[in-house]
N, C-alpha and C. Protein backbone atom coordinates (compact mmCIF):
# COMPACT_ATOMS: atom_id res chain seq x y z
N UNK A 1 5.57 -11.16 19.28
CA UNK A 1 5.67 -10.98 17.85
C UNK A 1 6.24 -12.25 17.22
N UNK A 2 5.78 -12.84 15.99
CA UNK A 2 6.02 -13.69 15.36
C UNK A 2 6.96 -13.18 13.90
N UNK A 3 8.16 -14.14 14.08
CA UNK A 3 8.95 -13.86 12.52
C UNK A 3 8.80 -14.75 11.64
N UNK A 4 8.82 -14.60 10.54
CA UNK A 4 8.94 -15.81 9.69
C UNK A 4 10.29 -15.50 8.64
N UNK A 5 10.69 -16.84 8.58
CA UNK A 5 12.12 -17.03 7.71
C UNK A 5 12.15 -18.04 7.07
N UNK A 6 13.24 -18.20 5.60
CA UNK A 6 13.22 -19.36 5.54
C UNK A 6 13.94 -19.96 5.60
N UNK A 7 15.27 -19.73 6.16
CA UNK A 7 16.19 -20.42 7.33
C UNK A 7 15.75 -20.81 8.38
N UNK A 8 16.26 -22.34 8.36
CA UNK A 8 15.97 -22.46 9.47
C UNK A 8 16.53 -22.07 11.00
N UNK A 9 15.79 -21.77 11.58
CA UNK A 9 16.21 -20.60 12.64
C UNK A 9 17.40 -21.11 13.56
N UNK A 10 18.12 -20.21 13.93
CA UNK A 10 19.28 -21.23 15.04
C UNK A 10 18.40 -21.27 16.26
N UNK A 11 18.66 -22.07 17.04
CA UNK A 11 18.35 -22.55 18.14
C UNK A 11 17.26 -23.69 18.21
N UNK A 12 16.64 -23.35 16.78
CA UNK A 12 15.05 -25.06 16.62
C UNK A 12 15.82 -26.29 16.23
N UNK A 13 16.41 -26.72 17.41
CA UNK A 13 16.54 -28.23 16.49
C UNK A 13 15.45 -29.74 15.78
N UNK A 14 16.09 -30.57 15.97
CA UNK A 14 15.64 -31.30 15.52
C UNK A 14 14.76 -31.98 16.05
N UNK A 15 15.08 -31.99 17.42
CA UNK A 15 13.59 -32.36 18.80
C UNK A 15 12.89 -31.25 18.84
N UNK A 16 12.70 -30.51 18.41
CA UNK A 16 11.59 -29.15 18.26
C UNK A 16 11.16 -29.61 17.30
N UNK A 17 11.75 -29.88 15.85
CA UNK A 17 10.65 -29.66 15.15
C UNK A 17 9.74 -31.41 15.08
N UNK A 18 10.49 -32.33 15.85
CA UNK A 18 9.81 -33.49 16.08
C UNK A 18 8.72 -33.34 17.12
N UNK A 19 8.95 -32.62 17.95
CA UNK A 19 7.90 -32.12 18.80
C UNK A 19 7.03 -31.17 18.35
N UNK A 20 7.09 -30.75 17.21
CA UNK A 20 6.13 -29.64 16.79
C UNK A 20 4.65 -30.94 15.90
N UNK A 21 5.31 -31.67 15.52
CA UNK A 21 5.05 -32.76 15.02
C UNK A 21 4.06 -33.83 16.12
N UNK A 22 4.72 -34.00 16.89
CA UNK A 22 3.85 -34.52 17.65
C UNK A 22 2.98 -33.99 18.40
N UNK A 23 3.12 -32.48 18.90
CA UNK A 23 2.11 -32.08 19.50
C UNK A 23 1.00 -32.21 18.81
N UNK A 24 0.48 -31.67 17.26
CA UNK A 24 -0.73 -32.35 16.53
C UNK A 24 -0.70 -33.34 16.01
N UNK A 25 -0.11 -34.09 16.73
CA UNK A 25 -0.84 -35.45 16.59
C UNK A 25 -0.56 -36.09 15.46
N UNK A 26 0.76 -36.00 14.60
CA UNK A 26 1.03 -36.17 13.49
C UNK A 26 1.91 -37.63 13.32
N UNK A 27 1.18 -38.24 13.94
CA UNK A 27 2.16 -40.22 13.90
C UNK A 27 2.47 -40.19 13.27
N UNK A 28 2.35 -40.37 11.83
CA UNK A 28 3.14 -40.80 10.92
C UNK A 28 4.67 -40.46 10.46
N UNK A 29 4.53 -39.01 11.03
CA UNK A 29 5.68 -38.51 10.68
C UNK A 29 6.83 -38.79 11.87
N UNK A 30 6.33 -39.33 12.76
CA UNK A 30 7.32 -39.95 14.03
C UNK A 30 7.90 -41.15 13.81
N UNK A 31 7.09 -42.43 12.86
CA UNK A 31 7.37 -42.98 12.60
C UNK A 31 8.78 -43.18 12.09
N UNK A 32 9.65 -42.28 11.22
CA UNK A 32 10.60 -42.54 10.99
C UNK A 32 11.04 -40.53 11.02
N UNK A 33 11.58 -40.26 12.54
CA UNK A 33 12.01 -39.38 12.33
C UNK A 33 13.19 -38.69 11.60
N UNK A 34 14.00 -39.83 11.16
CA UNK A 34 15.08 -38.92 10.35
C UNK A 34 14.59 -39.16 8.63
N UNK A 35 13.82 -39.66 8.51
CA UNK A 35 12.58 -39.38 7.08
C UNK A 35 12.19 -38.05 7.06
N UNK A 36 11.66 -37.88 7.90
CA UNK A 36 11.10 -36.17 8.52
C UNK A 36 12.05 -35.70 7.89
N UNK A 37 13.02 -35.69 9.11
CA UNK A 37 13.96 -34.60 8.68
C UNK A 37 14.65 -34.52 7.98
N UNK A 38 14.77 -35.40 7.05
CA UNK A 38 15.38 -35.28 5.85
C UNK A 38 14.57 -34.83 4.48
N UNK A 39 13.09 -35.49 4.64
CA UNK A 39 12.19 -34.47 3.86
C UNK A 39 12.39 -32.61 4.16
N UNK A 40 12.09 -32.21 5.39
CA UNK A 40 12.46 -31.00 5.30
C UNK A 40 13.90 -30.36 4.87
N UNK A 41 14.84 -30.76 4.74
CA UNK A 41 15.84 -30.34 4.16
C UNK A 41 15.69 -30.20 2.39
N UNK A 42 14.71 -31.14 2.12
CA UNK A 42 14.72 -31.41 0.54
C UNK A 42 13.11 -30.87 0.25
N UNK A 43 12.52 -29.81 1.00
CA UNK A 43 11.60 -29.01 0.79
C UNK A 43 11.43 -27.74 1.11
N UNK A 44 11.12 -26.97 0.48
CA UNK A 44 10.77 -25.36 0.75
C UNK A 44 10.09 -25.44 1.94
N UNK A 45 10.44 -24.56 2.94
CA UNK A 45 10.22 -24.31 4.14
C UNK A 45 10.55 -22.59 4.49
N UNK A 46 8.95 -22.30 5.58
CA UNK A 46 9.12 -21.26 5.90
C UNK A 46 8.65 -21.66 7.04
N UNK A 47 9.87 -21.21 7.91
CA UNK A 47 9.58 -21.37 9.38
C UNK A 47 8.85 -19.95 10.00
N UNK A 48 7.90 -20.10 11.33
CA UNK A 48 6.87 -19.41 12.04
C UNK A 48 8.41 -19.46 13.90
N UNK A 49 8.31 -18.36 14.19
CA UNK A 49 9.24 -18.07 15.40
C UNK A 49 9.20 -17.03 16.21
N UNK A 50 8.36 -17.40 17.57
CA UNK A 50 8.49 -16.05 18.34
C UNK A 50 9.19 -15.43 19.09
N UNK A 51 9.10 -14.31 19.55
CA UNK A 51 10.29 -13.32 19.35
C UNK A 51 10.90 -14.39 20.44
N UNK A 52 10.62 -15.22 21.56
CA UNK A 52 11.41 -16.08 22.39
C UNK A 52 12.13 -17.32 22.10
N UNK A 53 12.03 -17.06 20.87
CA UNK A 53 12.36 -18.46 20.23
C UNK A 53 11.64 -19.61 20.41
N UNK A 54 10.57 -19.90 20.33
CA UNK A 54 9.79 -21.01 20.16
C UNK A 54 9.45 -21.13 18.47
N UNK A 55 9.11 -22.60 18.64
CA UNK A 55 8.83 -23.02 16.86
C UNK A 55 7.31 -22.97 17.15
N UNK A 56 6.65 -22.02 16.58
CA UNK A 56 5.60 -21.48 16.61
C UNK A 56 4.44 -22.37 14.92
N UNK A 57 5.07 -22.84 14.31
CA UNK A 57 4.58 -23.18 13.42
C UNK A 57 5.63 -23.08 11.90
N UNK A 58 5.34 -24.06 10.91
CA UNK A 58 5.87 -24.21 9.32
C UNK A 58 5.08 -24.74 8.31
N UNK A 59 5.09 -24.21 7.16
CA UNK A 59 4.61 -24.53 5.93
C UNK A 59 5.75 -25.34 5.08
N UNK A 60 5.71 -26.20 4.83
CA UNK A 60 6.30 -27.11 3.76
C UNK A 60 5.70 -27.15 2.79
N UNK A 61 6.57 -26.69 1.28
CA UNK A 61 5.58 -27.35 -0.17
C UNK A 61 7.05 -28.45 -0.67
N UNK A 62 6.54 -29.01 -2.10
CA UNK A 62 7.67 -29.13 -2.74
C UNK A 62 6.92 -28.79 -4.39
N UNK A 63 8.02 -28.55 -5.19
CA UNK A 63 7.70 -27.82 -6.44
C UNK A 63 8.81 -28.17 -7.49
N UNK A 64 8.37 -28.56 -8.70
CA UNK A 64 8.86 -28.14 -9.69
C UNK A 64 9.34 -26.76 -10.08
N UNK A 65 8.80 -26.05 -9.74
CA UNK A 65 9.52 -24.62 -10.10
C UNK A 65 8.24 -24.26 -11.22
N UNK A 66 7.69 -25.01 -11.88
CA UNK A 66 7.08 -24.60 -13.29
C UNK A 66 5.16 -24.52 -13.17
N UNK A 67 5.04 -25.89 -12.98
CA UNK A 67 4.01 -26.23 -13.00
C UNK A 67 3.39 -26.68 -11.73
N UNK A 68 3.86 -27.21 -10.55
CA UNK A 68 2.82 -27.70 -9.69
C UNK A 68 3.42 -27.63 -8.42
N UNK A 69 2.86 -27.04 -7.45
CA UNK A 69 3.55 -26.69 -5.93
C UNK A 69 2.55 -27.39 -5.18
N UNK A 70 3.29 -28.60 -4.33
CA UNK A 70 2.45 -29.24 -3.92
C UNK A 70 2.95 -29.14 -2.11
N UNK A 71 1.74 -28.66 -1.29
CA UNK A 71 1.75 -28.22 0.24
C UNK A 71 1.45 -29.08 0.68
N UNK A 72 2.59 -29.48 1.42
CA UNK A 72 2.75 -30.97 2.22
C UNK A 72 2.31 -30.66 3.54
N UNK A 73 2.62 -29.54 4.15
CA UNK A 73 2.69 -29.43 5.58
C UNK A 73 2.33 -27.75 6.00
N UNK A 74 1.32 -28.16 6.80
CA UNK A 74 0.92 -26.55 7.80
C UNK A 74 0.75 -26.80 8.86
N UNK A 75 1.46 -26.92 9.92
CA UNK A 75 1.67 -26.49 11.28
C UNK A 75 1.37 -25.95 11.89
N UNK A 76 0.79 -25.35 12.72
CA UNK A 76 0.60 -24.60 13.99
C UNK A 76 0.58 -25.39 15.97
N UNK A 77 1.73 -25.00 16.18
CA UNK A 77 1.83 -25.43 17.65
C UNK A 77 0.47 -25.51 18.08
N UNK A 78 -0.38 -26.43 18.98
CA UNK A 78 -1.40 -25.85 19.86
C UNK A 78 -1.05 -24.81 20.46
N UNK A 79 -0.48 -24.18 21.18
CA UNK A 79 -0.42 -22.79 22.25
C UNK A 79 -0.34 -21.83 20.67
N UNK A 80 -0.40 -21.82 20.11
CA UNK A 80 -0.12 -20.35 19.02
C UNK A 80 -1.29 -20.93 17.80
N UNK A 81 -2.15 -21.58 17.84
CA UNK A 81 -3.41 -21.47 17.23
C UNK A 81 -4.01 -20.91 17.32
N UNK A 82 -5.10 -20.38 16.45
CA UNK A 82 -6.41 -19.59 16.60
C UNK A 82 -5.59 -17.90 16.69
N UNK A 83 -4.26 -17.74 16.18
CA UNK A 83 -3.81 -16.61 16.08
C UNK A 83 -3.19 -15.75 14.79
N UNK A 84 -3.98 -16.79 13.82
CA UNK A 84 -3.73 -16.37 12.70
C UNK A 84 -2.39 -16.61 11.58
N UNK A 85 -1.63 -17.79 12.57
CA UNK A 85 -0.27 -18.06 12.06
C UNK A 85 -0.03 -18.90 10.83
N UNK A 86 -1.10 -19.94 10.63
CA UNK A 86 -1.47 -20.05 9.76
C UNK A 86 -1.62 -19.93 8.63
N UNK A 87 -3.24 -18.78 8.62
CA UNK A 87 -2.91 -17.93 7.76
C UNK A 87 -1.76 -16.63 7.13
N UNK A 88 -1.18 -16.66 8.25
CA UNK A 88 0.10 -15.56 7.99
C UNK A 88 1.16 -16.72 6.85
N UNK A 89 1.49 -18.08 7.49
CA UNK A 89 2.04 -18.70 6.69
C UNK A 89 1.84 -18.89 5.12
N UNK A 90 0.69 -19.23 4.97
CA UNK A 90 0.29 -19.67 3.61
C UNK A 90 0.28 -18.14 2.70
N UNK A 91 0.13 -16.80 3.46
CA UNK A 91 -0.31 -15.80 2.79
C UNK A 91 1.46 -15.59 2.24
N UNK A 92 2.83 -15.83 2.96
CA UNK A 92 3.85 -15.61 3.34
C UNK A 92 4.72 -16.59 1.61
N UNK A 93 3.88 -17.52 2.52
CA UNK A 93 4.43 -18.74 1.38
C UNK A 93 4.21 -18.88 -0.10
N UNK A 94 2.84 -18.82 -0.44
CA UNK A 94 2.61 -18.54 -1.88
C UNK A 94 3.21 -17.89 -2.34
N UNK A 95 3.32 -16.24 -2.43
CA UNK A 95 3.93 -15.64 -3.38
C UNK A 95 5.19 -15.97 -3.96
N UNK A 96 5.73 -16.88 -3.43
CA UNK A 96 7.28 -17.20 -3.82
C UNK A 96 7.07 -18.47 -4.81
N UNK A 97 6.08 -18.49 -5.29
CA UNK A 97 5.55 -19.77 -6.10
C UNK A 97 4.25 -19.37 -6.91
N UNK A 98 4.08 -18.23 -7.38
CA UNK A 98 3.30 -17.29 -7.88
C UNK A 98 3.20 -17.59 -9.54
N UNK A 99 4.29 -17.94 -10.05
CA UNK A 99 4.64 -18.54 -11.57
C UNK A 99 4.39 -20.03 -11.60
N UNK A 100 4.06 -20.44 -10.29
CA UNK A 100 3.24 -21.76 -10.37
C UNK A 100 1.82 -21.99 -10.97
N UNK A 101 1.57 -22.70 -11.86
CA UNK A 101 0.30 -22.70 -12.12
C UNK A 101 -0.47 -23.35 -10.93
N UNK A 102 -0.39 -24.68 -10.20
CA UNK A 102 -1.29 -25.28 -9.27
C UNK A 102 -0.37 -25.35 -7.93
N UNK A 103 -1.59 -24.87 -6.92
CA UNK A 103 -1.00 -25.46 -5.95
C UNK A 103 -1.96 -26.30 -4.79
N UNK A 104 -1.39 -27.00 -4.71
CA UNK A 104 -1.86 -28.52 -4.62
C UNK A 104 -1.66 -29.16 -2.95
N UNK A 105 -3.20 -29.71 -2.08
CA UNK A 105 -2.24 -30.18 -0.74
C UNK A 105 -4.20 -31.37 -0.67
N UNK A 106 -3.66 -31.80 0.25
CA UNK A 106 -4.18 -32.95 1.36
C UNK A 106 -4.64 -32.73 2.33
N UNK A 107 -5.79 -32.94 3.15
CA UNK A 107 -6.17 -32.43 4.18
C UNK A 107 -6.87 -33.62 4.91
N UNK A 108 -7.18 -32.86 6.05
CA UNK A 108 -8.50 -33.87 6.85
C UNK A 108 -9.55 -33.74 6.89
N UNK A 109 -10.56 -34.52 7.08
CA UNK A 109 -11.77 -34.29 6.32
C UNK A 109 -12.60 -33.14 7.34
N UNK A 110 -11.96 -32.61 8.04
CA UNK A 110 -13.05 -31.74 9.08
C UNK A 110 -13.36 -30.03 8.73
N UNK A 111 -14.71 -29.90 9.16
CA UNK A 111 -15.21 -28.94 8.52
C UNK A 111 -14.67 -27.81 9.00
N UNK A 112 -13.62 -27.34 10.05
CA UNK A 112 -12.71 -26.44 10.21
C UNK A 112 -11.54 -26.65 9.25
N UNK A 113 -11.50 -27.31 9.02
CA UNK A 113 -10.17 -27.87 8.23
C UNK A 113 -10.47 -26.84 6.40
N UNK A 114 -11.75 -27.61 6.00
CA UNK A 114 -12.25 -26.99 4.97
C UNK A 114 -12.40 -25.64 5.00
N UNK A 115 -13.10 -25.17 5.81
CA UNK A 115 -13.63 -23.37 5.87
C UNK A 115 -11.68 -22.99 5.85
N UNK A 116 -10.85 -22.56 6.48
CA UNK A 116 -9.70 -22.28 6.79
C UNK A 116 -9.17 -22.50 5.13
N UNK A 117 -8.98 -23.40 4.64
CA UNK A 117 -8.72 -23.49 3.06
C UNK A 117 -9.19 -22.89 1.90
N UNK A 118 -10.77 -22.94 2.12
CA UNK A 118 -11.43 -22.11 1.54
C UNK A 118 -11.23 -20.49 1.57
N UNK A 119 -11.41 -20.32 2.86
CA UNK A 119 -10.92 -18.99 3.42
C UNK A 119 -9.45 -18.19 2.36
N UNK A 120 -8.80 -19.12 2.32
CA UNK A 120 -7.68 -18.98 1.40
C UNK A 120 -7.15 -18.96 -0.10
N UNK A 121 -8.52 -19.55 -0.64
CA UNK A 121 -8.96 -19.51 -1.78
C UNK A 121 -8.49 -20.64 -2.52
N UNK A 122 -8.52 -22.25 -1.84
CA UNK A 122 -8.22 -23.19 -2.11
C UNK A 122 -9.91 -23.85 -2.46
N UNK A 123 -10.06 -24.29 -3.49
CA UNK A 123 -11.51 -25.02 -3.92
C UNK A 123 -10.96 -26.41 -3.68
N UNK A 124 -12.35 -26.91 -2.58
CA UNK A 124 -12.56 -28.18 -3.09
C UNK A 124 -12.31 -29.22 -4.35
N UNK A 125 -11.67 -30.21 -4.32
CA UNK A 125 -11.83 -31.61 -5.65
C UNK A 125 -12.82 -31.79 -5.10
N UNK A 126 -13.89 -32.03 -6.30
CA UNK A 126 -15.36 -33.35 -6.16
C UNK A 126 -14.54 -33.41 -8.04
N UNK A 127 -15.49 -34.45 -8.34
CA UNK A 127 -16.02 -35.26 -9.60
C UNK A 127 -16.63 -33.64 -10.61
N UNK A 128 -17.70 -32.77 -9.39
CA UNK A 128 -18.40 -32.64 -10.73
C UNK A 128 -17.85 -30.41 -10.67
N UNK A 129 -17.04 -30.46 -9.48
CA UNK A 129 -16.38 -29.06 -9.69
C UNK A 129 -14.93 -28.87 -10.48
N UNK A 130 -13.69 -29.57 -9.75
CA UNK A 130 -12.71 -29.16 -10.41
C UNK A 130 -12.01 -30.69 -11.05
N UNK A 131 -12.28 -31.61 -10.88
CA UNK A 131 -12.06 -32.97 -10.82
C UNK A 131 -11.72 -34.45 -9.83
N UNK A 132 -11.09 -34.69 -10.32
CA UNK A 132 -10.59 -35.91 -9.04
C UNK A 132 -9.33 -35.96 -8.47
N UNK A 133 -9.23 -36.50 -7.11
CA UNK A 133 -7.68 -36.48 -6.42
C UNK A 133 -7.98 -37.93 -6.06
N UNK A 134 -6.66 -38.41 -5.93
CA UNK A 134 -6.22 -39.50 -5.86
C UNK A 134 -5.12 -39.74 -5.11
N UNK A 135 -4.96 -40.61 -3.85
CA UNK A 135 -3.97 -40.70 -3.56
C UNK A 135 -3.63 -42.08 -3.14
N UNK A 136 -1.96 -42.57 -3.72
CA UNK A 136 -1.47 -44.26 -2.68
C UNK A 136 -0.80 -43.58 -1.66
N UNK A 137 -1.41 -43.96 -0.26
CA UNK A 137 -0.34 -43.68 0.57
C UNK A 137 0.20 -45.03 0.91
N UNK A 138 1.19 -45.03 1.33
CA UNK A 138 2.21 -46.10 1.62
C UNK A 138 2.32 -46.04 3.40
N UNK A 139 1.92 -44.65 3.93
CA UNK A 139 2.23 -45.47 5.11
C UNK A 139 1.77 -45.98 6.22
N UNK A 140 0.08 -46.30 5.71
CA UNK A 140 -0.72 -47.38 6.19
C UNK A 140 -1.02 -48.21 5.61
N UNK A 141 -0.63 -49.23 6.00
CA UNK A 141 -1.24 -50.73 5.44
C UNK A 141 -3.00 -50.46 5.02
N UNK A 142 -3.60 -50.83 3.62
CA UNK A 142 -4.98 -50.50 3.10
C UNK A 142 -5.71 -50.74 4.46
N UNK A 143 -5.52 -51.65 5.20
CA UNK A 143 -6.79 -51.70 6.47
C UNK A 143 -6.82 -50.43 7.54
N UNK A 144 -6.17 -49.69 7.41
CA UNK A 144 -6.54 -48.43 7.73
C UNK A 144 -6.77 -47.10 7.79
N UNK A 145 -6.87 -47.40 6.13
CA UNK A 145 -7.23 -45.73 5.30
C UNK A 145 -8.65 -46.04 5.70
C-alpha cells in the first residue's frame, strides 16, 4: 500500500530523494544537489511512500496561491511505475490548488509522456490550439537544448 503526505516523511532523507532523482535519469538536478534540496523545501510537495518506507515517488508545483500553479516535478521510482502512482499523485495534488486558474508544467517530448498528461486533462501548447510556451533554461549552455 502506498501513502501519500505532505510531510515529508521521517526516515526519506536527503540521499533518497537524490536517488529518486537519479534513478530517472534526472542530471540536472544532481548537478547541484543542495539546489535540489533546497528547491524542495521552498515548494509544495506531496510525497508517494510505501507501507516499507521506500520513496516511491513526488509531485512538486510552485504557486502563487492566485493565479498560476506551475508543476515542476513528477516522479515515479522505476520499481513502482506503471502502477498508477503517478496518476494517484497529480489526482492527490491538484485539488489543493483548485482556486488556481492555470496549471502549468514542462515535459519531454515522448509520446508516453503526452498520452499520460492528456489522460489527465492537461492540453497540449501549439500556436494554433491554446498558444505558445516558452522557455530560457539556464542549465544548459544553448549548444545543447
Amino acid at each position: 500500500m502506498t501513502t501519500y503526505t505532505w510531510q515529508r516523511p521521517a526516515g526519506v532523507t536527503d540521499a533518497h530523494v537524490l536517488a529518486l532523482y537519479r534513478a530517472v535519469g534526472w542530471a540536472a538536478y544532481l548537478k547541484d544537489p543542495t539546489a535540489t534540496l533546497a528547491a524542495l523545501t521552498q515548494s509544495a510537495v506531496l510525497w508517494a511512500v510505501t507501507a516499507d518506507g521506500q520513496l516511491a515517488g513526488l509531485i512538486r508545483g510552485i504557486s502563487d496561491g492566485y493565479t498560476i500553479l506551475y508543476i515542476q516535478d513528477i516522479i515515479v521510482a522505476p520499481p513502482f511505475q506503471r502502477q498508477h502512482i503517478g496518476t494517484e499523485l497529480v489526482h492527490r495534488f491538484l485539488p489543493h490548488f483548485q482556486h488556481v486558474g492555470q496549471s502549468v508544467l514542462l515535459t519531454d517530448p515522448e509520446e508516453k509522456t503526452k498520452q499520460f498528461y492528456q489522460s489527465l486533462g492537461f492540453r497540449e501548447v501549439t500556436p494554433q490550439a491554446y498558444g505558445r510556451a516558452f522557455v530560457l533554461d539556464r542549465r544548459y549552455p544553448p549548444a545543447e537544448l
